[in-house]
C-alpha atoms as a PDB file:
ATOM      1  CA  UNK A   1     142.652  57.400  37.334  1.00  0.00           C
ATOM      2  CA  UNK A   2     140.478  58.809  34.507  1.00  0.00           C
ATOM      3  CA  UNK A   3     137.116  60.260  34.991  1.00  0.00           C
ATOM      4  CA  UNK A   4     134.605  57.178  34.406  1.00  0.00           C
ATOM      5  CA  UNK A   5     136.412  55.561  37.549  1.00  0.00           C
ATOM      6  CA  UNK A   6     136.201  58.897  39.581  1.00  0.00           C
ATOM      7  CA  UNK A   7     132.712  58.525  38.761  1.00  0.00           C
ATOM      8  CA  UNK A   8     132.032  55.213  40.129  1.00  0.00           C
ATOM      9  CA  UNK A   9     133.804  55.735  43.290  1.00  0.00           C
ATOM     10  CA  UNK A  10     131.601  58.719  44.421  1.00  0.00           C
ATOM     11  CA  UNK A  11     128.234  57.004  43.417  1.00  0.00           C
ATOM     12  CA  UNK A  12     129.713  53.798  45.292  1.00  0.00           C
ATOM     13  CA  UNK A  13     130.680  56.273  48.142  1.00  0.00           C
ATOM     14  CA  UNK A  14     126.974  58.125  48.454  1.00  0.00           C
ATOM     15  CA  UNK A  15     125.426  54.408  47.735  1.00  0.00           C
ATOM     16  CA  UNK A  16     126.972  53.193  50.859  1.00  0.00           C
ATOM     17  CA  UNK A  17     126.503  56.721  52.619  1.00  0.00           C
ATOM     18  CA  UNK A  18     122.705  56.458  52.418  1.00  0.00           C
ATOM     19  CA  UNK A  19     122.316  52.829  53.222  1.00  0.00           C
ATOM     20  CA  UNK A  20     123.877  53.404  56.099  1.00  0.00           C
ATOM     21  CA  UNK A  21     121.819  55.870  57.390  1.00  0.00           C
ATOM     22  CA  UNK A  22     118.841  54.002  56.362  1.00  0.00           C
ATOM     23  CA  UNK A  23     119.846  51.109  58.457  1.00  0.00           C
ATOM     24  CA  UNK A  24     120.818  53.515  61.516  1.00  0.00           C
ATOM     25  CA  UNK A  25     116.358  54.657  61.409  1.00  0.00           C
ATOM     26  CA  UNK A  26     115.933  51.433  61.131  1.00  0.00           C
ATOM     27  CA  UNK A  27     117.868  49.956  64.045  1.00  0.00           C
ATOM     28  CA  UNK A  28     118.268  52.548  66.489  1.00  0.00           C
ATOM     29  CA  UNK A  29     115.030  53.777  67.791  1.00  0.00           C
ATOM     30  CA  UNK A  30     114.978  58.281  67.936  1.00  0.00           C
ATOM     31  CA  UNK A  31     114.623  59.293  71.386  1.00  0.00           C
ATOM     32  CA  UNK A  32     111.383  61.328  72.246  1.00  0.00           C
ATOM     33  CA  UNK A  33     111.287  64.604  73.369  1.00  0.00           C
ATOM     34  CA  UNK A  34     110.676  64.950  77.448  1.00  0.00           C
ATOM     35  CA  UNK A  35     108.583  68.029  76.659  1.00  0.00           C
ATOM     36  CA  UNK A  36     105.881  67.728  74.016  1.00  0.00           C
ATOM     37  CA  UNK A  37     104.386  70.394  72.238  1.00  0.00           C
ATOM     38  CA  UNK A  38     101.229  69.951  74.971  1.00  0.00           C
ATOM     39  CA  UNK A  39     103.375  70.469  77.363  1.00  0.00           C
ATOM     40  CA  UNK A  40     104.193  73.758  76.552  1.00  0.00           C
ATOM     41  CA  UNK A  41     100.515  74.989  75.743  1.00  0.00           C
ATOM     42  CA  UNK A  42      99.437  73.949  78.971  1.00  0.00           C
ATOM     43  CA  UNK A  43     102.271  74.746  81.388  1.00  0.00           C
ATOM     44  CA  UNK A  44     101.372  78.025  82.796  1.00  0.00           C
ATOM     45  CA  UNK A  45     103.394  80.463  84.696  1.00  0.00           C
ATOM     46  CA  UNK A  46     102.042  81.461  88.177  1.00  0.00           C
ATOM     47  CA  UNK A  47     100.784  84.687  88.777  1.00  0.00           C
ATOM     48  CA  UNK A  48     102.230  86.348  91.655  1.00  0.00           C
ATOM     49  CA  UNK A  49     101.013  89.717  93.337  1.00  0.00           C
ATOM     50  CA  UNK A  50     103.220  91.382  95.561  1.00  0.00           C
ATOM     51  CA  UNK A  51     102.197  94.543  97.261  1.00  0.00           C
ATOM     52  CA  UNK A  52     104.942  97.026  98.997  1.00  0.00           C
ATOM     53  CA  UNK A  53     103.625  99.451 100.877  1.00  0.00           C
ATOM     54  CA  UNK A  54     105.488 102.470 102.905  1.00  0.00           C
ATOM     55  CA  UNK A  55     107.610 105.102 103.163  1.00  0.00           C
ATOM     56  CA  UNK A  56     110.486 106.491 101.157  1.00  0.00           C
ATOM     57  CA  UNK A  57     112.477 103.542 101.523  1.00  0.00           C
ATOM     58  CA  UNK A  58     109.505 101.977  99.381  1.00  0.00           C
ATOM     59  CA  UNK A  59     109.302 104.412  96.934  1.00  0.00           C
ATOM     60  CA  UNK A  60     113.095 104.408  96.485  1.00  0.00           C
ATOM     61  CA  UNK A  61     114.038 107.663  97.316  1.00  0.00           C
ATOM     62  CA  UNK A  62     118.031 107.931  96.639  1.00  0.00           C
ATOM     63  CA  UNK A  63     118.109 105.467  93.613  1.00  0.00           C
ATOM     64  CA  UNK A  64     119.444 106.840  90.560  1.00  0.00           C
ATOM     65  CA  UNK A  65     117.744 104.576  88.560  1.00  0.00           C
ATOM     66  CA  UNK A  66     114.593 105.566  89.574  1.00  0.00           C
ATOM     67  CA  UNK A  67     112.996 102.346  89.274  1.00  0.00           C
ATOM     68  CA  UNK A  68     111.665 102.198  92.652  1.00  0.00           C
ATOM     69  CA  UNK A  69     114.507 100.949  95.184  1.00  0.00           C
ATOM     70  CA  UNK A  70     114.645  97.486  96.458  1.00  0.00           C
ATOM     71  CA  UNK A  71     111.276  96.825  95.264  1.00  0.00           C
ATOM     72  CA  UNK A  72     111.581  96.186  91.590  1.00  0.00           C
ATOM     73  CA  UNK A  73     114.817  94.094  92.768  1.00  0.00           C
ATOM     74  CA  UNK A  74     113.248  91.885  94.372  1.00  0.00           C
ATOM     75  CA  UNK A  75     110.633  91.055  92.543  1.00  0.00           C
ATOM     76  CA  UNK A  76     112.837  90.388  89.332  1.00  0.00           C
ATOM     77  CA  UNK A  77     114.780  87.771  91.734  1.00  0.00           C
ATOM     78  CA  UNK A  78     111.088  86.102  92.402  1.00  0.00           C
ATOM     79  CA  UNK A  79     110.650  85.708  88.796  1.00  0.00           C
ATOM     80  CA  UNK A  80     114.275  84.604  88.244  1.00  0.00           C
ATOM     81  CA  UNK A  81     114.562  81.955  91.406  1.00  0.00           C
ATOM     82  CA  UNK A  82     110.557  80.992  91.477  1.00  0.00           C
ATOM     83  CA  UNK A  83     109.405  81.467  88.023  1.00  0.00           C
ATOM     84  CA  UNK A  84     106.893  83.891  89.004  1.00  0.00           C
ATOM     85  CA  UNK A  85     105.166  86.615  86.837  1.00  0.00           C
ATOM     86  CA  UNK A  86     105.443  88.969  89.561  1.00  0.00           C
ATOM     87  CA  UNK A  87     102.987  92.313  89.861  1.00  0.00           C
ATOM     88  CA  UNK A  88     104.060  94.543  91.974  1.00  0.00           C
ATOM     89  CA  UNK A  89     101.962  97.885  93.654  1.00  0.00           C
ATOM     90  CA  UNK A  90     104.270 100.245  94.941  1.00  0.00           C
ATOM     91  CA  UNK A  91     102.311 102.060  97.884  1.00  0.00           C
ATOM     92  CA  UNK A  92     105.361 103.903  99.363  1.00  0.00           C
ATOM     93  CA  UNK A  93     105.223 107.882  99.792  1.00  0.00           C
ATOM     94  CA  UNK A  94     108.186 109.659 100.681  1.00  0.00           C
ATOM     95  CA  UNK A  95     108.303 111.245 104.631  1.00  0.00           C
ATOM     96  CA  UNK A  96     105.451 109.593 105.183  1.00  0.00           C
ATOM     97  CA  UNK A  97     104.489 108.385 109.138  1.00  0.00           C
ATOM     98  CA  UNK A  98     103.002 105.307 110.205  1.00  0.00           C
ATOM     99  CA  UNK A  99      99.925 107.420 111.384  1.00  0.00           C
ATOM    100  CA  UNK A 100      99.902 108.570 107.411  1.00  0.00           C
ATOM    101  CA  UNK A 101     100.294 105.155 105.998  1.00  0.00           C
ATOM    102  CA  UNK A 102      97.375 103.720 108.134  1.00  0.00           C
ATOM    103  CA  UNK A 103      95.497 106.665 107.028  1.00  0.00           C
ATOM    104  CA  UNK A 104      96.267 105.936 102.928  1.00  0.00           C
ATOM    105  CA  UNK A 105      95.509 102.653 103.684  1.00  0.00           C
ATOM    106  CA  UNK A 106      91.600 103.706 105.319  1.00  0.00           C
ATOM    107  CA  UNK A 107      91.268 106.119 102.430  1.00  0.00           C
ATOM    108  CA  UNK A 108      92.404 104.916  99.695  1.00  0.00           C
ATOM    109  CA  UNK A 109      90.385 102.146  97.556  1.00  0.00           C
ATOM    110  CA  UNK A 110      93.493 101.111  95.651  1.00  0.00           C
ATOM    111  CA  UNK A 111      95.611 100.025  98.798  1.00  0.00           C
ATOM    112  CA  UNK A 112      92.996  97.488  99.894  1.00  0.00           C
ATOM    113  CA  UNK A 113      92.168  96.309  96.802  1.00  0.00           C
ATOM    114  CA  UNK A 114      96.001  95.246  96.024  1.00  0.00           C
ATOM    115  CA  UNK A 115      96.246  93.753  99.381  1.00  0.00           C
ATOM    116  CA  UNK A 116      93.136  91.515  99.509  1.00  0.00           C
ATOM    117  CA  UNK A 117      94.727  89.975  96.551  1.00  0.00           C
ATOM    118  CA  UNK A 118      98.712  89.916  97.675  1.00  0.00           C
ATOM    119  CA  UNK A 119     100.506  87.008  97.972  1.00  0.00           C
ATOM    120  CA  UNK A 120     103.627  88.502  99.690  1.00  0.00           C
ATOM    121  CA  UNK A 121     103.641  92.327 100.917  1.00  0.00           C
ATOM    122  CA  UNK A 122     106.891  94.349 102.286  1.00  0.00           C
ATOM    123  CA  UNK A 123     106.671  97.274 104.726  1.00  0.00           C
ATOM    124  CA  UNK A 124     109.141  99.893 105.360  1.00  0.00           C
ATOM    125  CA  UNK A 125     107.807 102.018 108.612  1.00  0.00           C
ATOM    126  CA  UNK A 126     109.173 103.840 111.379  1.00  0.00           C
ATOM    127  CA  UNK A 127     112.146 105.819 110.230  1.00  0.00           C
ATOM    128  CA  UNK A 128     110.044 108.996 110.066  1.00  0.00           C
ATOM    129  CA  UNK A 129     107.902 108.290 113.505  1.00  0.00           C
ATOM    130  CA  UNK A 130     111.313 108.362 114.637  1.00  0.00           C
ATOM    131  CA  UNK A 131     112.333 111.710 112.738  1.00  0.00           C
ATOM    132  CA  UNK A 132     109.419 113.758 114.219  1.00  0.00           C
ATOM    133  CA  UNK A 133     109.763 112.379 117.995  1.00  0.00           C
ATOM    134  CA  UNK A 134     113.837 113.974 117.227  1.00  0.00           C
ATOM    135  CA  UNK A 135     112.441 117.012 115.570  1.00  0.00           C
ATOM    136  CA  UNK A 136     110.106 117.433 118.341  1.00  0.00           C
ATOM    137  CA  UNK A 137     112.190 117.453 121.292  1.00  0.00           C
ATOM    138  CA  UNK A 138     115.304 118.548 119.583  1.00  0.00           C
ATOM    139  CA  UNK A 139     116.165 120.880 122.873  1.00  0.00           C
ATOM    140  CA  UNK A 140     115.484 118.145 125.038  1.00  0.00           C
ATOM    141  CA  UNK A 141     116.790 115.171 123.367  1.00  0.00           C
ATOM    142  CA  UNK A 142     116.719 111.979 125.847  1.00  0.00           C
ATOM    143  CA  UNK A 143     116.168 108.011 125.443  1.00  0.00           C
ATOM    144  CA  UNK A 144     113.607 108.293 127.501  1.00  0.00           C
ATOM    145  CA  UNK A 145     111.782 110.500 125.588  1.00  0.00           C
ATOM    146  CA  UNK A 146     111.178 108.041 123.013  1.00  0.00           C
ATOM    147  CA  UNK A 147     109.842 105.449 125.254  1.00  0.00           C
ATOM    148  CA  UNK A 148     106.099 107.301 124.975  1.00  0.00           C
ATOM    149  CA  UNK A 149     105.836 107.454 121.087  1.00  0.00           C
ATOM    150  CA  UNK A 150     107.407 103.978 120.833  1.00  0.00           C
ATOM    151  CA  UNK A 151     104.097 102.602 122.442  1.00  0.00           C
ATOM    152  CA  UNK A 152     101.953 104.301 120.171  1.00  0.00           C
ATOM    153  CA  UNK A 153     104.030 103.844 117.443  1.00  0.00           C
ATOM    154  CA  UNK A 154     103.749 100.019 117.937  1.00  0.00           C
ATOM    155  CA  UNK A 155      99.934 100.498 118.346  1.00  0.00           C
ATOM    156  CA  UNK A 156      99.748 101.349 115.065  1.00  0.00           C
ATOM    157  CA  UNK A 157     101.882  99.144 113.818  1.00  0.00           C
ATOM    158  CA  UNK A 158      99.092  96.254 114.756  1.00  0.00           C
ATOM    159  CA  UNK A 159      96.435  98.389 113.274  1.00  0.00           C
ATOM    160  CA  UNK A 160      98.259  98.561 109.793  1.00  0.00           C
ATOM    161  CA  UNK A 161      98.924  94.784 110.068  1.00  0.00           C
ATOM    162  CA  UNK A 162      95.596  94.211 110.830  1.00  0.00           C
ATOM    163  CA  UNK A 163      93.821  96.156 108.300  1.00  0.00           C
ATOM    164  CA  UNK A 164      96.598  94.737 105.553  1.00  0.00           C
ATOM    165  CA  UNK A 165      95.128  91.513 106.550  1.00  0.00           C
ATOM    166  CA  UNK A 166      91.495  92.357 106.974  1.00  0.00           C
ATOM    167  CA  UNK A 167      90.419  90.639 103.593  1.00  0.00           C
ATOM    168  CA  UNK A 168      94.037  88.137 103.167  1.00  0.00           C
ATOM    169  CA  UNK A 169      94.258  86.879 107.008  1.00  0.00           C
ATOM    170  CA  UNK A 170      97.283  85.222 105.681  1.00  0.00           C
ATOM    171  CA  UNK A 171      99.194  87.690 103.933  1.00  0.00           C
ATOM    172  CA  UNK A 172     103.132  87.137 104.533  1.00  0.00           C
ATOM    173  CA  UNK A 173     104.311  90.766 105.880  1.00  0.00           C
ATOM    174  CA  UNK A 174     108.140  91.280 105.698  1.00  0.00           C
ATOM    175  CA  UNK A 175     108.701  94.205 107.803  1.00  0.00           C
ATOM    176  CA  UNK A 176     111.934  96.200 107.289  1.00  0.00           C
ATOM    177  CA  UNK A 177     113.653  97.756 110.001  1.00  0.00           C
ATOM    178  CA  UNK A 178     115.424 101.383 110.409  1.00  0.00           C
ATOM    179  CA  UNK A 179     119.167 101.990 110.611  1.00  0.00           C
ATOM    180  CA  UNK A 180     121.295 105.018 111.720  1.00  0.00           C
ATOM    181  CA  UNK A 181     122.114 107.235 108.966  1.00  0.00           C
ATOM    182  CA  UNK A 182     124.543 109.659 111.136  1.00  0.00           C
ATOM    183  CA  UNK A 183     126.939 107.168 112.618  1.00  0.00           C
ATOM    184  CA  UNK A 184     129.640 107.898 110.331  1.00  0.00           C
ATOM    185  CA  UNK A 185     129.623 111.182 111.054  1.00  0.00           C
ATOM    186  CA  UNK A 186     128.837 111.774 114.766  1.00  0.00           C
ATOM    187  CA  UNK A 187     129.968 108.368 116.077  1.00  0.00           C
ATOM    188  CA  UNK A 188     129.781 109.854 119.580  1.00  0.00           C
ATOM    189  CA  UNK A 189     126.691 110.177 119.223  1.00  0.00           C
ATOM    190  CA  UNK A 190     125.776 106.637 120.967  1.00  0.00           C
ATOM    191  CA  UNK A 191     122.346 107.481 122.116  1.00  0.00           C
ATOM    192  CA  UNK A 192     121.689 107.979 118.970  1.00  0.00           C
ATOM    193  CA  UNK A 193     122.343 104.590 118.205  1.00  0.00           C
ATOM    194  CA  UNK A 194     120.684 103.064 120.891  1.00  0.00           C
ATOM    195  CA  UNK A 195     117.537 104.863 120.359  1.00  0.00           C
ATOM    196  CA  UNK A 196     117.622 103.138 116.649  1.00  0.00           C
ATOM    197  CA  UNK A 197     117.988  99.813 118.203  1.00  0.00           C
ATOM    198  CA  UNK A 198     115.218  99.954 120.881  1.00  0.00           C
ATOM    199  CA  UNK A 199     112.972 101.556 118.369  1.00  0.00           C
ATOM    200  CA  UNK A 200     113.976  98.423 116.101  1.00  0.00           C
ATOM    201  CA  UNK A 201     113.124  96.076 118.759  1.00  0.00           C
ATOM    202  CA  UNK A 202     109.554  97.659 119.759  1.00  0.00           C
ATOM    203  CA  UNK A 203     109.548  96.579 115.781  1.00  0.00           C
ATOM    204  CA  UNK A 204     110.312  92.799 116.458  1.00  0.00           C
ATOM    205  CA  UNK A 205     108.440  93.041 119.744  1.00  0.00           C
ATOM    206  CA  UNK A 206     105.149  93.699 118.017  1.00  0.00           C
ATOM    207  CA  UNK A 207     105.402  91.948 115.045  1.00  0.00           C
ATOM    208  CA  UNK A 208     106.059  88.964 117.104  1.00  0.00           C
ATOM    209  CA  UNK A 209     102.631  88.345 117.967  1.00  0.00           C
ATOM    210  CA  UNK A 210     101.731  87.854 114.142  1.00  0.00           C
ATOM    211  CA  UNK A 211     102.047  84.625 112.835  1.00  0.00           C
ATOM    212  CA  UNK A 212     104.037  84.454 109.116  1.00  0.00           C
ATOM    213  CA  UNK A 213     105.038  88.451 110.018  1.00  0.00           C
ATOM    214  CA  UNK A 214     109.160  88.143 109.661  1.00  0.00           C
ATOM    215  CA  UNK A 215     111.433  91.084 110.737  1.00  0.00           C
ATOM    216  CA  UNK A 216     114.174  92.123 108.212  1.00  0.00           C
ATOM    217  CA  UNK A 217     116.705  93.823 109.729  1.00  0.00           C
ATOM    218  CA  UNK A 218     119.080  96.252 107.957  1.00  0.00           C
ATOM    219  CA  UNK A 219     120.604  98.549 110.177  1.00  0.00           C
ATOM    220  CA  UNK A 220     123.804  96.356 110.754  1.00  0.00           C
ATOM    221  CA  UNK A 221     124.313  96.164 106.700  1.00  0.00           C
ATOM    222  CA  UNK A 222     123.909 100.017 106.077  1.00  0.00           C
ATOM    223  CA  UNK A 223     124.528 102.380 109.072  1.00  0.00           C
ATOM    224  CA  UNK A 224     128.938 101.635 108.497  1.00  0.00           C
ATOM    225  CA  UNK A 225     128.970 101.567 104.896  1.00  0.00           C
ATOM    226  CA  UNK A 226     129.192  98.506 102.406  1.00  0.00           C
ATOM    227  CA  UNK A 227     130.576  96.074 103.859  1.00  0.00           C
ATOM    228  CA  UNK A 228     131.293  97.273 106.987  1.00  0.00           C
ATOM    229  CA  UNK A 229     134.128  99.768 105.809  1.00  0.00           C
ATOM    230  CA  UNK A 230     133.315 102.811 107.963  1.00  0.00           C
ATOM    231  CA  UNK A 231     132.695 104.633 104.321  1.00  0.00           C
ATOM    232  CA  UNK A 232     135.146 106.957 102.577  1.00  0.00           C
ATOM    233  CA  UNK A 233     137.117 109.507 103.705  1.00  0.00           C
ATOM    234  CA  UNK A 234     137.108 112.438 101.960  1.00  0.00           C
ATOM    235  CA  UNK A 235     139.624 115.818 102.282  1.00  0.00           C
ATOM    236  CA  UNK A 236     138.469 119.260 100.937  1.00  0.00           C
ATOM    237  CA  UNK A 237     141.833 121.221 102.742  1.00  0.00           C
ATOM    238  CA  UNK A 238     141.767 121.043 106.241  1.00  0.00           C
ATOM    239  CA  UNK A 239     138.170 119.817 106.568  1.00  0.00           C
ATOM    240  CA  UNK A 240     137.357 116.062 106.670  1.00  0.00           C
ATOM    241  CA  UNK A 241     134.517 114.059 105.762  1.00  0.00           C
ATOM    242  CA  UNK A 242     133.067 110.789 106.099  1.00  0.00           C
ATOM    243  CA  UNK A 243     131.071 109.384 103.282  1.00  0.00           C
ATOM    244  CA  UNK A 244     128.850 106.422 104.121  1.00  0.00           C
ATOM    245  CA  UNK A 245     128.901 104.632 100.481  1.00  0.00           C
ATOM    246  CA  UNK A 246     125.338 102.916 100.683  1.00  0.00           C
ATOM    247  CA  UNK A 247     124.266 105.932 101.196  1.00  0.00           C
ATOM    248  CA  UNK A 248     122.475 109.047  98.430  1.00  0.00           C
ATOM    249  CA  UNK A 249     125.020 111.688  98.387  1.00  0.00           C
ATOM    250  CA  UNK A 250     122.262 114.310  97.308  1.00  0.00           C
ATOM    251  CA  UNK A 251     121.075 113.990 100.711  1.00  0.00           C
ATOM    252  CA  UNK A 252     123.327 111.183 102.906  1.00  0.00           C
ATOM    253  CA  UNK A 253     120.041 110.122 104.352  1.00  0.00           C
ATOM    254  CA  UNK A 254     118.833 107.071 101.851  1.00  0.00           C
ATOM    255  CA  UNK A 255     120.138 104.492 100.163  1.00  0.00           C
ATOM    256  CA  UNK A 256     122.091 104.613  97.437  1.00  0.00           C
ATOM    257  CA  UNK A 257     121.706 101.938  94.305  1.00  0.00           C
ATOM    258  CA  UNK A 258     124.232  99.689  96.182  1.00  0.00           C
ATOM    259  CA  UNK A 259     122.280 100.217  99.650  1.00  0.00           C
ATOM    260  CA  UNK A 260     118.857  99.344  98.014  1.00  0.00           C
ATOM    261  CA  UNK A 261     120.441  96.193  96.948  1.00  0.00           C
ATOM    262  CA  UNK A 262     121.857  95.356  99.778  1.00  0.00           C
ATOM    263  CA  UNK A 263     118.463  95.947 101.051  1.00  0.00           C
ATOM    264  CA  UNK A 264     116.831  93.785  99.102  1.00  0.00           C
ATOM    265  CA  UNK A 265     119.330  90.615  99.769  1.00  0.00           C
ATOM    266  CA  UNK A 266     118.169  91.108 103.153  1.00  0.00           C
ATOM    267  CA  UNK A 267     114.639  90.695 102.123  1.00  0.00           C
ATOM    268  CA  UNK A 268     115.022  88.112  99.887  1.00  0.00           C
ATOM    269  CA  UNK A 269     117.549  86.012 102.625  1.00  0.00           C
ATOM    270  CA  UNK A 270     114.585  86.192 105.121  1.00  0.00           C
ATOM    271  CA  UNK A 271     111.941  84.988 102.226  1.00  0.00           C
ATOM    272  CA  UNK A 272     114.195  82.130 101.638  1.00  0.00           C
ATOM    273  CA  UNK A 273     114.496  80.944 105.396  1.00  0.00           C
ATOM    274  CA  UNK A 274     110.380  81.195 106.049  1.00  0.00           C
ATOM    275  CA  UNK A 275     108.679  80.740 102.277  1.00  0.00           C
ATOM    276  CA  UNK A 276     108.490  76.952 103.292  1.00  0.00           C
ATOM    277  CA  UNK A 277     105.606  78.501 105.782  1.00  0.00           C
ATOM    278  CA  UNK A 278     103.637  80.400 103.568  1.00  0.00           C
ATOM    279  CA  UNK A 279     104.524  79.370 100.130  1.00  0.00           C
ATOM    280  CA  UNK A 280     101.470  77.033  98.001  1.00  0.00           C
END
């Protein structure tokens, strides 16, 4: 085949080539898009301010990140499962009381402004009420010597409620509970235990006259390590130790990174049974 024919057959070839897809415009009709380009400049993504307020549990005490515990966490799985630009105010002070968080929350300008304009707001109280009535009657230790502070605790409890809500009367309040940090170590310590769950349920008690005010509880995911493995066991010679892993090992008290998530799946699974309530 000599080169004039070669010739031919590729001009034939990108003859047909184009006809072809001329008559394919012609005939088939191009699909639109199902987004246009107004679509995009007026979609808007909704603002969302969340507001967590508390103790060290809020401000994340025990996570090596230092990023701010469960807090950040759940607000990037807002943004990722609702689309929401979340803000978040993180209002949580270390060792602080509920007596001292209703006090920040009289004094201090920034707290109120954040919550009048919340659309969600977490709460991590009563761990430390708990701490002093132990610290104060360490000689003396009974359950009934919690009964007392219980009922003022839970007193105050409505007042920070209240005053949360004073300018948002329908703020959605997720209120975390307390768990046992020592059960690993002194399991026969059962009082101890027992005080943790009554003070839990003065929690539940008094939140219960709130409407769209949910209880989160987390002492059942935390106080026997992750997953409910009874921790680590760890041998230094004859001594032997038990290591609760969702727990800080600077200070076995707090979370650890694991235990603030597991934290905040607990959050998040109680958003996702009552959002349908509160949720525009």
């Amino acid at each position: 085949m000599n080169s004039r024919k070669i010739l031919q057959g590729l001009v034939f070839f990108f003859t047909s080539l184009l006809g072809f897809v001329f008559i394919f415009h012609v005939l088939v009709p191009s699909a639109q898009p199902v987004l246009t380009k107004a679509d995009y400049q007026t979609r808007k993504v909704q603002q969302f301010s969340y507001v967590a307020l508390g103790d060290s549990l809020t401000q994340g005490v025990g996570d090596t990140t230092n990023q701010g515990g469960f807090v950040p966490l759940v607000a990037q799985s807002l943004t990722n499962e609702e689309g929401y630009q979340v803000d978040v105010k993180n209002f949580g002070v270390a060792g602080n009381t509920s007596n001292q968080i209703l006090k920040r929350m009289k004094e201090q300008a920034e707290i109120a402004d954040a919550l009048s304009k919340a659309d969600l707001m977490t709460l991590t109280v009563g761990g430390n009420d708990l701490r002093k009535v132990i610290l104060d009657n360490i000689t003396s230790l009974k359950i009934s010597t919690f009964k007392k502070p219980s009922v003022a605790y839970s007193k105050r409890l409505v007042e920070i409620i209240e005053l949360a809500r004073k300018d948002n009367p329908d703020l959605p309040i997720y209120v975390l509970g307390i768990y046992n940090p020592f059960y690993l170590n002194f399991p026969e310590m059962t009082d101890m235990q027992t005080i943790v769950d009554n003070w839990n349920q003065t929690t539940q008690d008094t939140i219960a006259k709130f409407d769209k005010v949910y209880f989160v509880p987390i002492n059942d995911l935390l106080y026997q390590g992750i997953d409910g493995q009874e921790g680590i066991v760890q041998t230094s010679g004859e001594a032997t130790k038990i290591i609760n892993d969702a727990l800080f090992q600077g200070d076995n008290f707090h979370p650890n990174n694991t235990g603030y998530e597991i934290m905040k799946r607990a959050v998040l699974e109680k958003i996702r049974e009552t959002k349908d309530k509160w949720k525009n």
